[in-house]
Protein backbone atom coordinates (compact mmCIF):
# COMPACT_ATOMS: atom_id res chain seq x y z
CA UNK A 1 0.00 0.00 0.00
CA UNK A 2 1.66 3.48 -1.04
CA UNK A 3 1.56 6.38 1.24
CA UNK A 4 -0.72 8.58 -0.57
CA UNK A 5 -3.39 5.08 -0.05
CA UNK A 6 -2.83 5.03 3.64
CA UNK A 7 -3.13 8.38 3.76
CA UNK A 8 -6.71 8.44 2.23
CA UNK A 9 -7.76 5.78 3.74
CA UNK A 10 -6.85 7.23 7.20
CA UNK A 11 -8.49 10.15 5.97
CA UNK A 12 -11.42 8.82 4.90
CA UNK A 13 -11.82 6.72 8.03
CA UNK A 14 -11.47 9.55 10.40
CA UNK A 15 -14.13 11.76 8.82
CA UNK A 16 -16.48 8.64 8.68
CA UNK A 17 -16.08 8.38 12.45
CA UNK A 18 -16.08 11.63 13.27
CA UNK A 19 -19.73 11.75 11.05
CA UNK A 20 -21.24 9.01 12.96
CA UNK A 21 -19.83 9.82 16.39
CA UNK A 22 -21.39 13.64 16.12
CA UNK A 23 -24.55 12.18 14.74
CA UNK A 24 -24.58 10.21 17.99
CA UNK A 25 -23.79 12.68 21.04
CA UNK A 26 -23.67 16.27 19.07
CA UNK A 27 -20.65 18.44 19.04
CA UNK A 28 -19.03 19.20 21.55
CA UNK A 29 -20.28 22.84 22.03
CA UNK A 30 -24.00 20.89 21.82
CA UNK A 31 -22.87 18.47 24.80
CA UNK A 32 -21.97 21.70 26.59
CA UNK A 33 -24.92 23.50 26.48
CA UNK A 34 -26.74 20.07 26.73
CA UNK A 35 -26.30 19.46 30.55
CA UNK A 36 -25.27 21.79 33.24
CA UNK A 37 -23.72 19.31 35.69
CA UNK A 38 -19.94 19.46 34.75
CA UNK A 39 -19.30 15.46 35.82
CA UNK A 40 -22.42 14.70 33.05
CA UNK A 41 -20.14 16.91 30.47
CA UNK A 42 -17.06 14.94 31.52
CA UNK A 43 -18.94 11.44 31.18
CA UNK A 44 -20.51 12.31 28.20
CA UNK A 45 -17.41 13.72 26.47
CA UNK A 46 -15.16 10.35 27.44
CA UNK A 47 -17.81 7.99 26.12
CA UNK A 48 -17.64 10.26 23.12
CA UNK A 49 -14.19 9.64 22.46
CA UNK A 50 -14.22 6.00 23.75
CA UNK A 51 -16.66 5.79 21.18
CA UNK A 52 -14.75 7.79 18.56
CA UNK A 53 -11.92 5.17 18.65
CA UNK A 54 -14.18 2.52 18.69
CA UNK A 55 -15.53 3.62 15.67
CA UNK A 56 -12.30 4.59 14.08
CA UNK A 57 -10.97 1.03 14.39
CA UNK A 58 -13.49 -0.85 13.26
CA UNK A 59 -13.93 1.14 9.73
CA UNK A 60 -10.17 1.08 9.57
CA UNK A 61 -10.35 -2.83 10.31
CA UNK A 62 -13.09 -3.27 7.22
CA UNK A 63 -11.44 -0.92 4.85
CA UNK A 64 -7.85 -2.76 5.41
CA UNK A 65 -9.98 -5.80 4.67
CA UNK A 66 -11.67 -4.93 1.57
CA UNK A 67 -8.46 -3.61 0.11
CA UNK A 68 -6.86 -6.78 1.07
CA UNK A 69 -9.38 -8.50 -1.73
């Protein structure tokens, strides 16, 4: 795989996640105003990014796979 491959593919990947993650819990600015209780931000915000690489990792997973065919 050549670097400018990887590269898209990274790309790619991250703005998939990032799509699907935001569609999920809302921007950060939208968790924000969302709850007032700064421990609900906090909880909210690290599921958010627990989920983020979650999500990351599995599209890069089935991408690597399908190029792999």
């Amino acid at each position: 795989m050549a670097g400018d491959e990887l590269r898209e593919l990274i790309a790619s990947s991250i703005h998939l996640a990032d799509g699907v993650v935001n569609d999920h819990f809302g921007r950060v600015e939208d968790i924000r105003n969302r709850f007032e209780d700064r421990e609900e931000v906090e909880y909210t915000m690290e599921m958010k990014i627990r989920s983020y690489e979650t999500v990351l990792k599995e599209l890069m997973r089935w991408k690597l796979g399908k190029m792999g065919e």
